[in-house]
PDB file of N, CA and C in Angstrom:
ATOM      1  N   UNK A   1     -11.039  -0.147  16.730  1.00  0.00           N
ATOM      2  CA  UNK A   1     -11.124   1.033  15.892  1.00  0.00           C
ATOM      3  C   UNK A   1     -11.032   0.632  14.418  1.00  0.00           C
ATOM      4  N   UNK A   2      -9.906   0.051  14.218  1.00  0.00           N
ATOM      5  CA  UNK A   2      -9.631  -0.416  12.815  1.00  0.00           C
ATOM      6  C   UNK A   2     -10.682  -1.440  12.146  1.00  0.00           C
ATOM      7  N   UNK A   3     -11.113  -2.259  13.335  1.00  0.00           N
ATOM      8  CA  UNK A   3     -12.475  -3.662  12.581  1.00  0.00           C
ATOM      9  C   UNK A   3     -13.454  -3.173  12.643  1.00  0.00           C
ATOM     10  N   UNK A   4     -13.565  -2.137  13.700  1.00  0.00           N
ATOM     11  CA  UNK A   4     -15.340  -1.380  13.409  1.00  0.00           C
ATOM     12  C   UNK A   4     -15.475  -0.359  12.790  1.00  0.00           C
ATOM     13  N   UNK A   5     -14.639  -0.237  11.746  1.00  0.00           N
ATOM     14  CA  UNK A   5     -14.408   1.022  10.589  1.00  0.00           C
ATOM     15  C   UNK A   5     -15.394   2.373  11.041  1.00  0.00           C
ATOM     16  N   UNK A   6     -14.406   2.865  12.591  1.00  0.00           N
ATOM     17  CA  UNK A   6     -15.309   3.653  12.948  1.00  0.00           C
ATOM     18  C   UNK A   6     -14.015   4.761  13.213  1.00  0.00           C
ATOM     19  N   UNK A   7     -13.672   5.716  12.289  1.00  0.00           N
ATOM     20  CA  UNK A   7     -12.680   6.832  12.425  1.00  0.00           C
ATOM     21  C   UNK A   7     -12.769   7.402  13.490  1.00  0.00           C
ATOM     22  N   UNK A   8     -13.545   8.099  13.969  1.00  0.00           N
ATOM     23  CA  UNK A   8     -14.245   8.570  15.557  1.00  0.00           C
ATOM     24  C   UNK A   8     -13.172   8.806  16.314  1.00  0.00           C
ATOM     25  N   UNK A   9     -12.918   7.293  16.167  1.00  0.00           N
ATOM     26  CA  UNK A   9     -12.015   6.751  17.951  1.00  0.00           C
ATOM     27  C   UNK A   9     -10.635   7.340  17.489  1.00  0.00           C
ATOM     28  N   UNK A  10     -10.332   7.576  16.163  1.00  0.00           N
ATOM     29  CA  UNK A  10      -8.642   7.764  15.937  1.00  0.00           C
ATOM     30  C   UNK A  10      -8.061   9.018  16.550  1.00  0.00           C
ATOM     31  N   UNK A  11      -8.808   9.741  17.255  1.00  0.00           N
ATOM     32  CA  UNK A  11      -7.946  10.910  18.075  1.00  0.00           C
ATOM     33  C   UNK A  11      -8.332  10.615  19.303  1.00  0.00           C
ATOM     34  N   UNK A  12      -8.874   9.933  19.782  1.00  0.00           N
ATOM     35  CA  UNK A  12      -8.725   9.333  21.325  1.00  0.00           C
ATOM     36  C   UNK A  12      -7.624   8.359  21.340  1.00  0.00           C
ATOM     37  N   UNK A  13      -7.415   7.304  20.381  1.00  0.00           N
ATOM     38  CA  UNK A  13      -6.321   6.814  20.581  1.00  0.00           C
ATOM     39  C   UNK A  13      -4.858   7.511  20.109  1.00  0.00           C
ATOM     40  N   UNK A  14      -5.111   8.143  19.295  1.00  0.00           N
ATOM     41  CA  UNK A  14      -3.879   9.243  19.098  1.00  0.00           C
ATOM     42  C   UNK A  14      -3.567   9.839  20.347  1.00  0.00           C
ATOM     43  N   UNK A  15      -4.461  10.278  21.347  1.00  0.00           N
ATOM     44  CA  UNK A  15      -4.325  11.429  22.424  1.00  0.00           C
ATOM     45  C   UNK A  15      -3.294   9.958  23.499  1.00  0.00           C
ATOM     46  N   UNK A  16      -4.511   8.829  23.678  1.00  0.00           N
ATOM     47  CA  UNK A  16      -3.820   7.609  24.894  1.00  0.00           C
ATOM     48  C   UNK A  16      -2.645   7.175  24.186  1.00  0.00           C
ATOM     49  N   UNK A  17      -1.736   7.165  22.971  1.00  0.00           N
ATOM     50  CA  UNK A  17      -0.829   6.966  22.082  1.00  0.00           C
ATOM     51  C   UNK A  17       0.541   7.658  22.294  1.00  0.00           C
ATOM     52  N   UNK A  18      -0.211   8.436  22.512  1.00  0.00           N
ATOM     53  CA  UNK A  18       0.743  10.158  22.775  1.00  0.00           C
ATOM     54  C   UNK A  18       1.564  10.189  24.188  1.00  0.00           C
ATOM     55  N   UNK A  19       0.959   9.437  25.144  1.00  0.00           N
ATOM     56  CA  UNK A  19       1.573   9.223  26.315  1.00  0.00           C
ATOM     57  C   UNK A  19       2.091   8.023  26.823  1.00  0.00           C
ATOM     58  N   UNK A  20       1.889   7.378  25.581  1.00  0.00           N
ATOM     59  CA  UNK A  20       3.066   5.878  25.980  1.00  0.00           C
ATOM     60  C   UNK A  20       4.221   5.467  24.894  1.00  0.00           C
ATOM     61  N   UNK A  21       4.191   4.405  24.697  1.00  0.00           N
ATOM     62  CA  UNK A  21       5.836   3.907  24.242  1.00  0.00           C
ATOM     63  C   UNK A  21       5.084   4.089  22.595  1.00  0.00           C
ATOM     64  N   UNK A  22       3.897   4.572  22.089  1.00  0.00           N
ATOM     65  CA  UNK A  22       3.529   4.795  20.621  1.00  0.00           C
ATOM     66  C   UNK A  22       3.618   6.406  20.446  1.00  0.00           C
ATOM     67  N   UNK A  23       3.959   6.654  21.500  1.00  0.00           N
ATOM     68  CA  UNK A  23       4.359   8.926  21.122  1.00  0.00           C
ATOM     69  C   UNK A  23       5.221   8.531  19.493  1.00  0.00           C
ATOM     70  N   UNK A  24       5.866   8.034  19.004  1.00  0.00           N
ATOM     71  CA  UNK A  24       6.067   8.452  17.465  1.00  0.00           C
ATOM     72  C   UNK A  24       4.748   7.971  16.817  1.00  0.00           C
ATOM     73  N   UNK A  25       4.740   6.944  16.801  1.00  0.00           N
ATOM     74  CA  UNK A  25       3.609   6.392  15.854  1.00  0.00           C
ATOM     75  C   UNK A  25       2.517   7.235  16.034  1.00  0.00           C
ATOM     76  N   UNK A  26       2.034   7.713  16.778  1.00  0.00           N
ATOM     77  CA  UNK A  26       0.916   8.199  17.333  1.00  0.00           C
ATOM     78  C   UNK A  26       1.227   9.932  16.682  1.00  0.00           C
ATOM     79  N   UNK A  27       2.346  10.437  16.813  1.00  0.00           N
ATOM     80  CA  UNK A  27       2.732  11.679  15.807  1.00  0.00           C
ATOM     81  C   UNK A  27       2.679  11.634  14.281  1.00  0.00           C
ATOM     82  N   UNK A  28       3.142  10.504  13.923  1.00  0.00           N
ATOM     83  CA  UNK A  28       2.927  10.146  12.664  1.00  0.00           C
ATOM     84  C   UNK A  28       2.149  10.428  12.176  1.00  0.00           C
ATOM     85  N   UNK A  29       0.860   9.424  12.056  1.00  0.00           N
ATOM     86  CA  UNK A  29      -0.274   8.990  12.189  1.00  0.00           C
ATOM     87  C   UNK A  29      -1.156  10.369  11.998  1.00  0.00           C
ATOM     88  N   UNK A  30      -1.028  11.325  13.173  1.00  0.00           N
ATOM     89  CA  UNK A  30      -1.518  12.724  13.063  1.00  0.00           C
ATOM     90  C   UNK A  30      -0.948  13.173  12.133  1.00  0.00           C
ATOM     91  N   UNK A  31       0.465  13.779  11.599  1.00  0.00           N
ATOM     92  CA  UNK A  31       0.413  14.383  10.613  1.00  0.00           C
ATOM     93  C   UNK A  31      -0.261  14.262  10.075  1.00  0.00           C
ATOM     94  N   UNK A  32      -0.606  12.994   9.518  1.00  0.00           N
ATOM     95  CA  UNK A  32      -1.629  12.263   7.965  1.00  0.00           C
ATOM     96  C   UNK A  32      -2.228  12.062   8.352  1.00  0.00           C
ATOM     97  N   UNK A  33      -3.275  12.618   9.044  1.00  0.00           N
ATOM     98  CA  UNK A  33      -4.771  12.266   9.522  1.00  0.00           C
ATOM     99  C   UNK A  33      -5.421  11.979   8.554  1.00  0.00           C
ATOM    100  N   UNK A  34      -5.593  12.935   7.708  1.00  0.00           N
ATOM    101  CA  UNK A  34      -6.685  12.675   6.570  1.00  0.00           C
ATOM    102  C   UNK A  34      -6.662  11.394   6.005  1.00  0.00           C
ATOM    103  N   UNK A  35      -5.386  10.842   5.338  1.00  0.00           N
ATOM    104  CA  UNK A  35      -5.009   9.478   4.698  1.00  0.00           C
ATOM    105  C   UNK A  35      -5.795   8.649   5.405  1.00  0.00           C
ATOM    106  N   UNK A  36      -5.027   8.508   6.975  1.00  0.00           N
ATOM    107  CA  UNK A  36      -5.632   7.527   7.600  1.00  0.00           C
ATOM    108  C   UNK A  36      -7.034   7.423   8.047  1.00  0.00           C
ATOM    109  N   UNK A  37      -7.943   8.262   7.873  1.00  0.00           N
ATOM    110  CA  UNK A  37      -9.459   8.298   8.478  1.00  0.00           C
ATOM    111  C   UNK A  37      -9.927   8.001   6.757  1.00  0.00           C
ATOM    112  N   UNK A  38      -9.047   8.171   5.953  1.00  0.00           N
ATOM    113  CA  UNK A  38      -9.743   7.641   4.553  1.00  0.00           C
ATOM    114  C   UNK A  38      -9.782   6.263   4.228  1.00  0.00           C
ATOM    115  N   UNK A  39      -8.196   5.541   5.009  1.00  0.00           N
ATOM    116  CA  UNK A  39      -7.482   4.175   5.058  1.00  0.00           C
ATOM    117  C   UNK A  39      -8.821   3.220   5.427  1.00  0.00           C
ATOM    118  N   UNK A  40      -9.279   4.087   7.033  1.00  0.00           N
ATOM    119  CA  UNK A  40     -10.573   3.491   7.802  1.00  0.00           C
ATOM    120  C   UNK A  40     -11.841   3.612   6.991  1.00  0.00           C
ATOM    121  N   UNK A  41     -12.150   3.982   6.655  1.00  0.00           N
ATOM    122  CA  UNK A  41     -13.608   4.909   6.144  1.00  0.00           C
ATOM    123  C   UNK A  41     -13.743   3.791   4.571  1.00  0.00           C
ATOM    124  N   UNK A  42     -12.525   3.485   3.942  1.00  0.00           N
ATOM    125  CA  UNK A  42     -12.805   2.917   2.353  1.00  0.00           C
ATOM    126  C   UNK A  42     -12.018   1.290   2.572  1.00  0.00           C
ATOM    127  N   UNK A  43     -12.782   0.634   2.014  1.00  0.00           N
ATOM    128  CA  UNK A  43     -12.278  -0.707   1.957  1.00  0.00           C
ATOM    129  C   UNK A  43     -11.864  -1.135   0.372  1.00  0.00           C
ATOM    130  N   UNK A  44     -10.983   0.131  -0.049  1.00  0.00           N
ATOM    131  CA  UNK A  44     -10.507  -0.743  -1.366  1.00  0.00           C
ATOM    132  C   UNK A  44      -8.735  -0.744  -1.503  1.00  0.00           C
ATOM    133  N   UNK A  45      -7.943  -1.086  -2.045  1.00  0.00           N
ATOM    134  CA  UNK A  45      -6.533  -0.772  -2.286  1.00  0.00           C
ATOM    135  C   UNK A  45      -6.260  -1.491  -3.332  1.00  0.00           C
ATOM    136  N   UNK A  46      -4.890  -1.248  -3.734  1.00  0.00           N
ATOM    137  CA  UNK A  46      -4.404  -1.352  -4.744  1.00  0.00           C
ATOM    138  C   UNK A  46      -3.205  -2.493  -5.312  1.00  0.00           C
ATOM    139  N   UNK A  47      -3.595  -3.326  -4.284  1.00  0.00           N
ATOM    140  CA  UNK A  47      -2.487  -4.391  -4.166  1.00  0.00           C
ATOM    141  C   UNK A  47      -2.618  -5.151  -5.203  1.00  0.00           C
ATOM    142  N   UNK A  48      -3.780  -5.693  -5.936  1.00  0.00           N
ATOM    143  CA  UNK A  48      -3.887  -6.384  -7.381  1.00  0.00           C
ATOM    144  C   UNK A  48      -3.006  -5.663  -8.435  1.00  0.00           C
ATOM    145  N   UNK A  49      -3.099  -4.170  -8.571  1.00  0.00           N
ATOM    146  CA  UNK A  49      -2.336  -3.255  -9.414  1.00  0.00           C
ATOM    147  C   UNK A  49      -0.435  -3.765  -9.198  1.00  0.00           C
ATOM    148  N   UNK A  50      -0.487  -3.514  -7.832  1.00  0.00           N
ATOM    149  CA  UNK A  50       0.482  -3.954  -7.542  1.00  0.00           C
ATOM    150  C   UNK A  50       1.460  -5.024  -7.517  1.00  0.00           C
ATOM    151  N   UNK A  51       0.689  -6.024  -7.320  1.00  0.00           N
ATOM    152  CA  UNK A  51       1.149  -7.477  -8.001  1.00  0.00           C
ATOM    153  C   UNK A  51       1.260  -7.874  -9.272  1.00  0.00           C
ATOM    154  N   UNK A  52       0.609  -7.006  -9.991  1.00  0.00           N
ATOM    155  CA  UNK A  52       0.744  -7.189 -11.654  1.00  0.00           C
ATOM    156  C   UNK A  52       2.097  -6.401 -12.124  1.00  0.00           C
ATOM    157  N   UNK A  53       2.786  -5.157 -11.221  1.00  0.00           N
ATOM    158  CA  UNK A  53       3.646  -4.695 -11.699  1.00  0.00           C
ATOM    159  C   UNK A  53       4.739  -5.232 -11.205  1.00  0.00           C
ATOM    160  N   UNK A  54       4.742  -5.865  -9.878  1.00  0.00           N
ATOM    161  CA  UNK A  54       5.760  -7.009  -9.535  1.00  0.00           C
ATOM    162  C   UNK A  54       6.087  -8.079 -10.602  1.00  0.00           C
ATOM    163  N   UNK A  55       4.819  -8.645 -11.414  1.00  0.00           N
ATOM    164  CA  UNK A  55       5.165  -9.569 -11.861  1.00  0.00           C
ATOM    165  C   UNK A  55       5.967  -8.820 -13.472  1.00  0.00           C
ATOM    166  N   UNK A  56       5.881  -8.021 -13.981  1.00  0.00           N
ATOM    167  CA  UNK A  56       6.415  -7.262 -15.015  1.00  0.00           C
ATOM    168  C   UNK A  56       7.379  -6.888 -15.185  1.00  0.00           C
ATOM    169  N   UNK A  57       8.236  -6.503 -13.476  1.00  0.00           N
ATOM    170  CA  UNK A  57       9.410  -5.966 -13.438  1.00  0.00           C
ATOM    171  C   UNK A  57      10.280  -7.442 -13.151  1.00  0.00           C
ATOM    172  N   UNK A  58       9.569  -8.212 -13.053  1.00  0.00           N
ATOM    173  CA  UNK A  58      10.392  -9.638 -12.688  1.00  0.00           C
ATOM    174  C   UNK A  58      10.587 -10.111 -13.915  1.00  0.00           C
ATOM    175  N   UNK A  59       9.521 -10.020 -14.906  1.00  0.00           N
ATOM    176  CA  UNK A  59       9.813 -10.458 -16.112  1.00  0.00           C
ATOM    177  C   UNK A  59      11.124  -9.650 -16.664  1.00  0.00           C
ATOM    178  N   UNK A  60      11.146  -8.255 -16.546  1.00  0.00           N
ATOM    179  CA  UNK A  60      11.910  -7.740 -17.348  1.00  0.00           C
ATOM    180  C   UNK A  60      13.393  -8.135 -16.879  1.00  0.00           C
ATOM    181  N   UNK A  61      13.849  -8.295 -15.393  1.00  0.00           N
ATOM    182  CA  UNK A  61      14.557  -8.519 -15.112  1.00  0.00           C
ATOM    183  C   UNK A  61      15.544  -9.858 -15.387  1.00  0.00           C
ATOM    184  N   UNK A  62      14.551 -10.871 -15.376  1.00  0.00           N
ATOM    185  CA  UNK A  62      15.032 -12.457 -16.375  1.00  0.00           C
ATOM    186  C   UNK A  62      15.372 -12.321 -17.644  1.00  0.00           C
ATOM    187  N   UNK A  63      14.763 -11.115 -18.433  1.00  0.00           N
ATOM    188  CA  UNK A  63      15.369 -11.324 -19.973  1.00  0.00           C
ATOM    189  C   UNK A  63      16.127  -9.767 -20.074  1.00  0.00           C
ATOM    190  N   UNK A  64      16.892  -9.291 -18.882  1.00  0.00           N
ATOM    191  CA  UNK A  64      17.367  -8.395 -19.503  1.00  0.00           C
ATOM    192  C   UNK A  64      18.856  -8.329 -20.239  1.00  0.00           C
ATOM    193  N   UNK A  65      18.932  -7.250 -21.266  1.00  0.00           N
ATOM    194  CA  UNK A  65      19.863  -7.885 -21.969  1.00  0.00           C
ATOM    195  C   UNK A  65      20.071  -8.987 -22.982  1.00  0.00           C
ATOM    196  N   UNK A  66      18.806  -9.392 -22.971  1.00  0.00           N
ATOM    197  CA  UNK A  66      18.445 -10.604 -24.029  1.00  0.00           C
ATOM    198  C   UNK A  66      17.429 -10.522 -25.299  1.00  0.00           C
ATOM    199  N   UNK A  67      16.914  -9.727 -25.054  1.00  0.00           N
ATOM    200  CA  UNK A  67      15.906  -9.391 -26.374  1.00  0.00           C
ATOM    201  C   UNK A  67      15.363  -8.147 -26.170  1.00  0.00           C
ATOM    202  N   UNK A  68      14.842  -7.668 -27.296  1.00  0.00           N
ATOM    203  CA  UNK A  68      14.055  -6.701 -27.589  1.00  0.00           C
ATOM    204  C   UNK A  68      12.486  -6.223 -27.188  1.00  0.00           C
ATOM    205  N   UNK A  69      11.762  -5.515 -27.153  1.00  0.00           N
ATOM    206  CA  UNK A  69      10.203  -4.809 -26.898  1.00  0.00           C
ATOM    207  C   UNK A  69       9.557  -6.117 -27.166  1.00  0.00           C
ATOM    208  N   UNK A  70       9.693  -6.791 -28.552  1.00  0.00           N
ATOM    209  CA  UNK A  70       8.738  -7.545 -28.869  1.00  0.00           C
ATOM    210  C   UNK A  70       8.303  -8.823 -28.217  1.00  0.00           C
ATOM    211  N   UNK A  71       9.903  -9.207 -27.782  1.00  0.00           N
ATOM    212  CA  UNK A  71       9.878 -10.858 -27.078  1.00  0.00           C
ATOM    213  C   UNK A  71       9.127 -10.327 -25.919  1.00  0.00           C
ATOM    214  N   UNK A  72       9.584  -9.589 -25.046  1.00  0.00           N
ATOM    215  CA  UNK A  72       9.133  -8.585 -23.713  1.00  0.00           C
ATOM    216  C   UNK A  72       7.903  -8.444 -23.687  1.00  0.00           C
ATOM    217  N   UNK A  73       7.119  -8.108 -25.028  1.00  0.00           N
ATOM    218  CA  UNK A  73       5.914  -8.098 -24.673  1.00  0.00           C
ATOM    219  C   UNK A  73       4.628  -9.520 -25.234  1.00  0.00           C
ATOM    220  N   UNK A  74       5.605 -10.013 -25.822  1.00  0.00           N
ATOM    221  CA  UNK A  74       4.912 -11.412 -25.919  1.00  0.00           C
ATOM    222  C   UNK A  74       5.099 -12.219 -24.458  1.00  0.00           C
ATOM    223  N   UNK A  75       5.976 -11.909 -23.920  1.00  0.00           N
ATOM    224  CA  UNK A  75       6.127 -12.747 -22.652  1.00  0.00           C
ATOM    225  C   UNK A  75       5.239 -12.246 -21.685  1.00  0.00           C
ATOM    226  N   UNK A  76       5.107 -10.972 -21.766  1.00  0.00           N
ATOM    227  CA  UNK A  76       3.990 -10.191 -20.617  1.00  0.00           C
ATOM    228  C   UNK A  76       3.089 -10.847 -20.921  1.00  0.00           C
ATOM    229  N   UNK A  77       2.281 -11.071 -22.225  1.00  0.00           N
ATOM    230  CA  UNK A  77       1.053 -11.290 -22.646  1.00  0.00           C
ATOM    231  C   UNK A  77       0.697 -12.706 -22.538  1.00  0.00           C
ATOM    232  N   UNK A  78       2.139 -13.529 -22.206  1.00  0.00           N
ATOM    233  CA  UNK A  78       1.371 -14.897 -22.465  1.00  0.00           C
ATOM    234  C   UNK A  78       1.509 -15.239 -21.200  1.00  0.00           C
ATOM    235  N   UNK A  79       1.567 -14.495 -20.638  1.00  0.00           N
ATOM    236  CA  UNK A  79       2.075 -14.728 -18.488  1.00  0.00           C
ATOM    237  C   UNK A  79       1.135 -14.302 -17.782  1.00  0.00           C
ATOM    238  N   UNK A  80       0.169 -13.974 -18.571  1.00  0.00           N
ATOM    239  CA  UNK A  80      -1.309 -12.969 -18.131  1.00  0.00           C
ATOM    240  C   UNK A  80      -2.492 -14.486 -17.610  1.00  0.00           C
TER     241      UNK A  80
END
């Protein structure tokens, strides 16, 4: 279902889901249908975004308490 980016199948396996040891996951999952048939359907995310703000809050965390906006953002900029 998930490698043949074919949404289709996600309420047949929700329904065979529903009657075994995945009855939560499989409730889940339904609430947020929409999300997840969008999850299937689009091949982009946001994890680059994400790793850039990991690396920002790590910075801030090594100099906190130690300098000001300016050092902070010379260090962002030269860590790029």
């Amino acid at each position: 279902m998930l490698r043949g980016d074919d949404a289709s199948l996600l309420e047949g396996w929700i329904a065979e889901a529903g009657n075994s040891e995945l009855a939560s996951m499989a409730a889940g999952i339904s609430r947020d249908i929409e999300a997840v048939r969008g999850a299937i359907n689009h091949r982009w995310t946001t994890s680059p975004v994400e790793g850039q703000i990991n690396r920002v809050k790590t910075l801030k965390r090594q100099m906190y308490g130690r300098a000001g906006y300016a050092l902070l953002r010379s260090r962002v900029l030269m860590a790029t």
